[in-house]
Protein backbone atom coordinates (compact mmCIF):
# COMPACT_ATOMS: atom_id res chain seq x y z
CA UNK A 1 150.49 135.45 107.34
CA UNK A 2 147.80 137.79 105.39
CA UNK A 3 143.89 136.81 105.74
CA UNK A 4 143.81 135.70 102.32
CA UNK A 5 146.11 132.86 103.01
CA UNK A 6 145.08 132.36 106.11
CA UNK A 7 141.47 131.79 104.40
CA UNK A 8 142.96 129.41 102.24
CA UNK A 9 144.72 127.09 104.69
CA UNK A 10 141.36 126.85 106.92
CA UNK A 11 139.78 126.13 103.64
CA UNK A 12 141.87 123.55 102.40
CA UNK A 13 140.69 120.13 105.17
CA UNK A 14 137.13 121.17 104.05
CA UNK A 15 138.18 120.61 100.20
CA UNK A 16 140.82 117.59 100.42
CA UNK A 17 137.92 115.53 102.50
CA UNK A 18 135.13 116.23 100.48
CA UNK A 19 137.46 115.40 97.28
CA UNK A 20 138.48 112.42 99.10
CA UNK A 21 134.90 111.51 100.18
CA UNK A 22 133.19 111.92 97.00
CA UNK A 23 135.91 110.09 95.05
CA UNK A 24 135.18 107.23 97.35
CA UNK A 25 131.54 106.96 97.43
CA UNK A 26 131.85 107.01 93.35
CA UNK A 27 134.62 104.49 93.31
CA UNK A 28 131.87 102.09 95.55
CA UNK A 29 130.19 100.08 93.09
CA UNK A 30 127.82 98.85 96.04
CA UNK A 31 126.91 102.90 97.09
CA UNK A 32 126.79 104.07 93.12
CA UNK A 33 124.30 100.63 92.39
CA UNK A 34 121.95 101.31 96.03
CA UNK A 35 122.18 104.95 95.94
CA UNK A 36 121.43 105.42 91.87
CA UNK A 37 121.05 102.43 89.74
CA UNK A 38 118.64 99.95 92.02
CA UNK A 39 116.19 103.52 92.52
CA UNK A 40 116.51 104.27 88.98
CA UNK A 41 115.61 100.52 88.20
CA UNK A 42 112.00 101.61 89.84
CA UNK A 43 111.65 105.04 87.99
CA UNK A 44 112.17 102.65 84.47
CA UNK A 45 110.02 100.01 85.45
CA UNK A 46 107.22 102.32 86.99
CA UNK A 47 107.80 104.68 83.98
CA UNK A 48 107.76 101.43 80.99
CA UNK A 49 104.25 100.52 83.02
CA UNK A 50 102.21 103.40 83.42
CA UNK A 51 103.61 106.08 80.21
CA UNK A 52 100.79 106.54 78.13
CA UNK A 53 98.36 104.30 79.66
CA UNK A 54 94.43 105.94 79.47
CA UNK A 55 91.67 104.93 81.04
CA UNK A 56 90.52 101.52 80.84
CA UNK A 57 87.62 100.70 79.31
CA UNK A 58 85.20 97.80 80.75
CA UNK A 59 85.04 94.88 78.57
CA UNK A 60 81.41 93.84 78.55
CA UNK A 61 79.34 91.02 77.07
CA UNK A 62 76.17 92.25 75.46
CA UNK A 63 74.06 89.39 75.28
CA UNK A 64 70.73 89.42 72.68
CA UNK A 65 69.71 93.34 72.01
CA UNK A 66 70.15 95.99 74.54
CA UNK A 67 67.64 98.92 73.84
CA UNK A 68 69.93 101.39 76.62
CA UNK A 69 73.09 100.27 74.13
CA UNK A 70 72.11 99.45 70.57
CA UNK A 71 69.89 102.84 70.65
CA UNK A 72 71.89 104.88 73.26
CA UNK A 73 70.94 108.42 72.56
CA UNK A 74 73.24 111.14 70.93
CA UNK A 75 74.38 112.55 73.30
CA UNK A 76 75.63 109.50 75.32
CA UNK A 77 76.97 107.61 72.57
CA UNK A 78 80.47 109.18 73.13
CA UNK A 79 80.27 108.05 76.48
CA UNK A 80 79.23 104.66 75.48
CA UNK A 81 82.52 104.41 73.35
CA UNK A 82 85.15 105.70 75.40
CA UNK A 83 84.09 103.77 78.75
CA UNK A 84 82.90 100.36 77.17
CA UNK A 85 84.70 97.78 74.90
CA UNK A 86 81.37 95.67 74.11
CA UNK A 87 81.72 92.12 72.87
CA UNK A 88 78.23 90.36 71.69
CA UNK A 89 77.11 86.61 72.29
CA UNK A 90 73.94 84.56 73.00
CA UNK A 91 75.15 82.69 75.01
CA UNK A 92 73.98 84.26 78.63
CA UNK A 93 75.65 81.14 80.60
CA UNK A 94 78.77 81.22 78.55
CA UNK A 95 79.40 84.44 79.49
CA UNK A 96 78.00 84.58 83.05
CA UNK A 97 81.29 82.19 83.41
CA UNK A 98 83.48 84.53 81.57
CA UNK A 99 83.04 87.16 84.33
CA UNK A 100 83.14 84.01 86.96
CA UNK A 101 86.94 83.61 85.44
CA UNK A 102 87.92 87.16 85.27
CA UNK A 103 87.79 87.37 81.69
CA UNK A 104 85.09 90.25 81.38
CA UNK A 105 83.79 92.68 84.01
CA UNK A 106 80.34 92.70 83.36
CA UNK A 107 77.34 91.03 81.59
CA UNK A 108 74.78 93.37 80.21
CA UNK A 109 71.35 91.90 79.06
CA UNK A 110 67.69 93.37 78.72
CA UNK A 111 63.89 92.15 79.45
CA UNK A 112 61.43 94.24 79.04
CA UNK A 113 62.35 97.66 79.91
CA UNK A 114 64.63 95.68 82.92
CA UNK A 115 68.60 96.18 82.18
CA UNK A 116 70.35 93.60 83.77
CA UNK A 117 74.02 93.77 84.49
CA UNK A 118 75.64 91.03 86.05
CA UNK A 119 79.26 91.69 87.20
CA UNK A 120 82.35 90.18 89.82
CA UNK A 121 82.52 91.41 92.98
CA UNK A 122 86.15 89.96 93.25
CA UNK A 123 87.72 93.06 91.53
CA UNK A 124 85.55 95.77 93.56
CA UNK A 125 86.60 99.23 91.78
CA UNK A 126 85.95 97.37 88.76
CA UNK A 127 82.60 96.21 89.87
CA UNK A 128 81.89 100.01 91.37
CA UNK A 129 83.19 101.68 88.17
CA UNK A 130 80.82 99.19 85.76
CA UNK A 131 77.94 99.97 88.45
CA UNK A 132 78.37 103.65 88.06
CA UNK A 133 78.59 103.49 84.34
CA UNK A 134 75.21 101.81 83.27
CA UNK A 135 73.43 103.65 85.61
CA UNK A 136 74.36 107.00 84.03
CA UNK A 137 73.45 105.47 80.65
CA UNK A 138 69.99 103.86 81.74
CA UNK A 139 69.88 107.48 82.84
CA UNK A 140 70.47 108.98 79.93
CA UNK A 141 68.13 106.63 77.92
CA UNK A 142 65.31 107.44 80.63
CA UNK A 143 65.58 111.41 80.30
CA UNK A 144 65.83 110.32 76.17
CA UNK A 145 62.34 108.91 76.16
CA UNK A 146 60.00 111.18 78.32
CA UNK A 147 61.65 114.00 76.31
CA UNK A 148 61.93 116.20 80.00
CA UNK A 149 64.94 118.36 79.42
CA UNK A 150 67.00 118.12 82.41
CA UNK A 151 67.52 121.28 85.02
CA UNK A 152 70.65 120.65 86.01
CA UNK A 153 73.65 119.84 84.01
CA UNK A 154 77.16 118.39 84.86
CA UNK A 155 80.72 119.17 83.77
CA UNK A 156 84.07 117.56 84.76
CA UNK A 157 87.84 118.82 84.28
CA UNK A 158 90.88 117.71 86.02
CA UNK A 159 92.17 120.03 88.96
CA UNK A 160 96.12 119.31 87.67
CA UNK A 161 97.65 120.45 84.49
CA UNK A 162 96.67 118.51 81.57
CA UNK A 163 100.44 117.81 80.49
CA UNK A 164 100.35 115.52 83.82
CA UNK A 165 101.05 111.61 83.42
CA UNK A 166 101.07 108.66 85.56
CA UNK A 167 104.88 108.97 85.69
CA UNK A 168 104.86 112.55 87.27
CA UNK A 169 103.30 111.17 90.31
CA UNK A 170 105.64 108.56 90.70
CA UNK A 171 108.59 110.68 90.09
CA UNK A 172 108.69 112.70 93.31
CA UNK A 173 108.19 109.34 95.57
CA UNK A 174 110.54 107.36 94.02
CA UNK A 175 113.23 110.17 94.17
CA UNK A 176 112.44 110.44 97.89
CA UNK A 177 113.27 107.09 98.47
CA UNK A 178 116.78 107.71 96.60
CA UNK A 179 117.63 110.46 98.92
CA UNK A 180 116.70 108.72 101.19
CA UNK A 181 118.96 105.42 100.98
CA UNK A 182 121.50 107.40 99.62
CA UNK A 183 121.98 109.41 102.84
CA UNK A 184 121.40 107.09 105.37
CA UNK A 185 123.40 103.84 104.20
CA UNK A 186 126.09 106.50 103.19
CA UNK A 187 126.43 107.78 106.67
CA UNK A 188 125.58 104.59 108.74
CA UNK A 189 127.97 102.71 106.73
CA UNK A 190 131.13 105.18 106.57
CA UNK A 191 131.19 105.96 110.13
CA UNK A 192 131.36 102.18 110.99
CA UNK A 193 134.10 101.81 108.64
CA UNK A 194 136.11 104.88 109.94
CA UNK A 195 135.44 103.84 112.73
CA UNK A 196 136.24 100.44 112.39
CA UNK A 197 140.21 101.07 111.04
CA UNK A 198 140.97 104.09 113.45
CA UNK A 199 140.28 106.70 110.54
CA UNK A 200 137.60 108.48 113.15
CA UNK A 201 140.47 108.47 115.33
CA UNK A 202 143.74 110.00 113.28
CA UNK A 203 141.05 112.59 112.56
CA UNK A 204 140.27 114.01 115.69
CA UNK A 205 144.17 114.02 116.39
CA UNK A 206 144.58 115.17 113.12
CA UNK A 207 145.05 119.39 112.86
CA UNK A 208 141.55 119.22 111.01
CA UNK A 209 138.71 121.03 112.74
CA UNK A 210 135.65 118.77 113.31
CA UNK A 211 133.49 121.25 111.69
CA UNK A 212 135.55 120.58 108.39
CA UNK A 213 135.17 116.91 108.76
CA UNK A 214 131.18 117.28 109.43
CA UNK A 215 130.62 120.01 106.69
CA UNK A 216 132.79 118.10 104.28
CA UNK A 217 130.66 114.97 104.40
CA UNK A 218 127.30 116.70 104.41
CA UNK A 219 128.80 118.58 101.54
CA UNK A 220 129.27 115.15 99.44
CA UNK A 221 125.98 114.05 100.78
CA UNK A 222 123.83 116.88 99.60
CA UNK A 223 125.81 116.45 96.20
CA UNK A 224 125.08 113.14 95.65
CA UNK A 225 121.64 114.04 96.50
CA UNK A 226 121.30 116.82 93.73
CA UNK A 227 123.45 114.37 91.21
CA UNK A 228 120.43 112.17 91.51
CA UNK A 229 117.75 114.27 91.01
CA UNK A 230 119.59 115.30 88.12
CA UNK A 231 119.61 111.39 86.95
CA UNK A 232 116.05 110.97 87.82
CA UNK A 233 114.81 114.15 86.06
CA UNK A 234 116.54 113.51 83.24
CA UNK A 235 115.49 109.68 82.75
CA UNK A 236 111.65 111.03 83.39
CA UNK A 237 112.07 113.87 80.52
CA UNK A 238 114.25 112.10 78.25
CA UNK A 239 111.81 108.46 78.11
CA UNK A 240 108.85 109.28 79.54
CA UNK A 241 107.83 112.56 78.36
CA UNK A 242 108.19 114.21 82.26
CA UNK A 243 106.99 117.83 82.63
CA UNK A 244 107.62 120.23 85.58
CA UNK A 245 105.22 122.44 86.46
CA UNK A 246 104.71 125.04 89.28
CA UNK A 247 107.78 126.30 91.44
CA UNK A 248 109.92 122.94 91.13
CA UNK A 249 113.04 124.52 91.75
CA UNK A 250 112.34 124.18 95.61
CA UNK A 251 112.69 120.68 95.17
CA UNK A 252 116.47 122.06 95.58
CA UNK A 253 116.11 123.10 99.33
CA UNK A 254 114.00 120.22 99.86
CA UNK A 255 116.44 117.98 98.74
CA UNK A 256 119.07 119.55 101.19
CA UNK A 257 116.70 119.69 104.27
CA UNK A 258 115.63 116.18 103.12
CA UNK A 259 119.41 114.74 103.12
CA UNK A 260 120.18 116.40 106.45
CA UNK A 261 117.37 114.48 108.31
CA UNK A 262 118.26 111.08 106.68
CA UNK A 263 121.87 111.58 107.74
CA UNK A 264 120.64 112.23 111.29
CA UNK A 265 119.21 108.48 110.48
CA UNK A 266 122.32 107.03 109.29
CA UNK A 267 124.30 108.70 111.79
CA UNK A 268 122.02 107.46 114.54
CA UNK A 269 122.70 104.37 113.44
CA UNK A 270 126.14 104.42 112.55
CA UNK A 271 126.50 105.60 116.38
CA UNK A 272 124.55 102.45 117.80
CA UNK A 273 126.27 99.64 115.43
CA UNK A 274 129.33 98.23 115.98
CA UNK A 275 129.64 96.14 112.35
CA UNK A 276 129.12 97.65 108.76
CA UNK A 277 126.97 94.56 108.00
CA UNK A 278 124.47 96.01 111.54
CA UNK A 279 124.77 99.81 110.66
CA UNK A 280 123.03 98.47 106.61
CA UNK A 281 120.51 96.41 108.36
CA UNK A 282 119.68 98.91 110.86
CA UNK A 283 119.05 101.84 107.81
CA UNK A 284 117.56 99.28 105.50
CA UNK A 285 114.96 98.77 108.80
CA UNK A 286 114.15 102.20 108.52
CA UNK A 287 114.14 103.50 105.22
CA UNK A 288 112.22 100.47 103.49
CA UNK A 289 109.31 100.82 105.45
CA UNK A 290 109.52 104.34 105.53
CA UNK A 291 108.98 103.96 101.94
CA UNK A 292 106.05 101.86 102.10
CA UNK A 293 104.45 104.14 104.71
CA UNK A 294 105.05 107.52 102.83
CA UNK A 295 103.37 106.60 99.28
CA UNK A 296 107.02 106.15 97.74
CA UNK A 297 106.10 103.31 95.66
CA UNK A 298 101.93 103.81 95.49
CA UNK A 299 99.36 106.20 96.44
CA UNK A 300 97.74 105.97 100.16
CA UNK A 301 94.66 107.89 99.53
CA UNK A 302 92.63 104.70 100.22
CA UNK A 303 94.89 103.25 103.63
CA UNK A 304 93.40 103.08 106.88
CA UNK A 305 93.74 106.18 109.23
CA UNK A 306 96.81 104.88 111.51
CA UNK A 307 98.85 104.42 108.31
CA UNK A 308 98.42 108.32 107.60
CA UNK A 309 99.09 108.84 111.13
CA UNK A 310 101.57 106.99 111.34
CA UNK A 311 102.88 108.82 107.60
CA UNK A 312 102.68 112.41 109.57
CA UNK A 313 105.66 111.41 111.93
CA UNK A 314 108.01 110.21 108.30
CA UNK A 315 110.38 112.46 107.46
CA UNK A 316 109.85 110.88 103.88
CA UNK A 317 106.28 111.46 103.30
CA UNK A 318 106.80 115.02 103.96
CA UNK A 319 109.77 115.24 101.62
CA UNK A 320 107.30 113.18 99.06
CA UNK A 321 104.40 115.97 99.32
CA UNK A 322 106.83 118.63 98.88
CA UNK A 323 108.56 117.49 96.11
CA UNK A 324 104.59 116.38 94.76
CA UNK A 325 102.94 119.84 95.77
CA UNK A 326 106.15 121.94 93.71
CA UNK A 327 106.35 119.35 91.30
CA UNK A 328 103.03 118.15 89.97
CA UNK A 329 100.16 119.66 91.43
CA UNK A 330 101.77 123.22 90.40
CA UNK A 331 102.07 124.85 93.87
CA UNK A 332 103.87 127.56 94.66
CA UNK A 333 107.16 128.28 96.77
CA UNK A 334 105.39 128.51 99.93
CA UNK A 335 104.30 124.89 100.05
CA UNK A 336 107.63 123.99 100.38
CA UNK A 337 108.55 125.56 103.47
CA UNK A 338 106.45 123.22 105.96
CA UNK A 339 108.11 120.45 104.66
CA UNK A 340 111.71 121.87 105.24
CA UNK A 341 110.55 122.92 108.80
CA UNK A 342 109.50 119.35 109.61
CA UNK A 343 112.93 117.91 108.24
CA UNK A 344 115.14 120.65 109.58
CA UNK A 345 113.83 120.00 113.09
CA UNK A 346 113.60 116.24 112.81
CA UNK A 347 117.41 116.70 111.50
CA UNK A 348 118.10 118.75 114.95
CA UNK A 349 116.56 116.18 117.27
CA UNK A 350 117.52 113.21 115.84
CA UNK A 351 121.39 114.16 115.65
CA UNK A 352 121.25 115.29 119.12
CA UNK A 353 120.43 111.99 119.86
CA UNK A 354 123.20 110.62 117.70
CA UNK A 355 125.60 112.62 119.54
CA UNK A 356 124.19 111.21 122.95
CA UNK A 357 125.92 107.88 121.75
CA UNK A 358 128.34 108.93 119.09
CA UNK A 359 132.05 107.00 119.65
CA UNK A 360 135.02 107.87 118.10
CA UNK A 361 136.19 104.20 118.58
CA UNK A 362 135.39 101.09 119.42
């Protein structure tokens, strides 16, 4: 037998299972709907919400005249515009119990030289942002009338790109969480179930080597992986105006390291359960959290310490910051590779424990 054939022959288990295993995972309406469609149901929703949504303006009730507002100096009057929408009334009492209800944010009257703004603590970044506002423009009208000209000045720009949008940010989290379900209830699930009706079994009697069988499944795995970032890219570009920016090609290797570690999940789990039905709920346990935990669904900058902590130890938030750091905030290749460390080795461990307790039958 020549080396090319013999090639081909130790080729051929790799190919018929990974054929076999991919036709069945996209034959599964249940896998295609968890693994693409109920993710992709986020990306829309989170996409319809926040595309093309600026910054809100305060709705305030000017009551009587307000020197600060009605005679806001030149160079604050853009200001004034873009960060107020102003209703007027004269009724002070009337609209004291507009705020009460939610219905403005603030009250803004004037005595005197006093400015009085009355506002709801209930919604407290509102109340902060409103705060911040009208003290820049009493400011502004105080440096107006003693005519001083100010020594210091002030300018603002965005660190990111300005092509970035709300969606961009979501993008990377929510396609985290895909991979993630996608790998874990795929391998927790199909090991029960070849498990289950003796298919583990005729394969290790089977003239297959295990390597093939292993290779071939995290073969489909990583393909279904890149098969829905393709989805997910393409939904954000197509309807929501998505732009990538910096190296995001590496979201490719991070995608692979990322489905390796989530299969060391699934397989973990897979290993422990003894019904399809307990392998789901076991995964579902992990990865739905997980999710919470790692900013898939909304930023943590503002969660208390142990949930960042806690966020370190997640494969997923570190497959979220690499995808977010090559994706959006337009880093380059190398912030990719602590990431893929982290979920390589987490990958290692964790399916050296699954091998600890791994059964070929029940």
């Amino acid at each position: 037998m020549s080396e090319r054939e013999r090639a081909k022959r130790a080729t051929t288990p790799f190919g018929s299972l990974a054929r076999a295993m991919l036709k069945g995972f996209f034959r599964d309406r249940m896998a295609l709907f968890f693994s693409i469609l109920f993710p992709l149901m986020f990306l829309v929703l989170f996409g319809g919400i926040f595309t093309d949504q600026g910054a809100s303006k305060a709705e305030v009730i000017q009551v009587g005249p307000v020197a600060v507002l009605d005679d806001a100096p030149k160079g604050s009057r853009p200001y004034v515009d873009e960060s107020l929408d102003i209703t007027r009334s004269s009724d002070l009492a009337g609209a004291v119990a507009k705020v009460r209800r939610g219905d403005a944010d603030a009250v803004i009257s004037q005595r005197g030289d006093t400015v009085s703004v009355r506002f709801s603590q209930a919604d407290q970044v509102k109340a902060g942002q409103v705060q911040g506002m009208f003290a820049a423009i009493v400011q502004s009208a105080n440096l107006a009338v003693t005519g001083e000209k100010p020594r210091f000045s002030l300018t603002t720009s965005r660190v990111e790109d300005m092509s970035l949008s709300t969606i961009q940010f979501f993008t990377p989290g929510l396609l985290g969480w895909a991979i993630a379900s996608g790998a874990t209830f795929g391998a927790a699930a199909n090991l029960v179930v070849w498990r289950r009706n003796g298919l583990l079994r005729r394969l290790r009697l089977a003239p297959i080597p295990t390597s093939a069988v292993v290779l071939a499944r995290v073969a489909v795995s990583i393909a279904i992986a890149l098969v829905q970032a393709v989805i997910f890219l393409a939904v954000g570009i197509v309807l929501f105006g998505l732009e990538l920016t910096g190296s995001w090609p590496m979201i490719i290797p991070l995608l692979v390291a990322g489905t390796l570690a989530f299969m060391s999940i699934g397989l973990l789990a897979g290993s422990i359960a003894k019904t399809e039905e307990a392998a789901i709920g076991m995964a579902n346990f992990v990865v739905l959290p997980m999710a919470f935990l790692s900013g898939s669904f909304f930023p943590l900058d503002g969660a208390p310490g142990w949930i960042s902590a806690v966020g370190t130890v997640l494969p997923l938030k570190h497959l979220n910051d690499g995808m977010l750091d090559t994706m959006v905030r337009g880093e380059g290749p190398a912030a990719a590779l602590l990431p893929m460390a982290f979920l390589l080795v987490f990958a290692v461990v964790v399916s050296a424990i699954a091998s600890r307790v791994f059964r070929w039958d029940d």
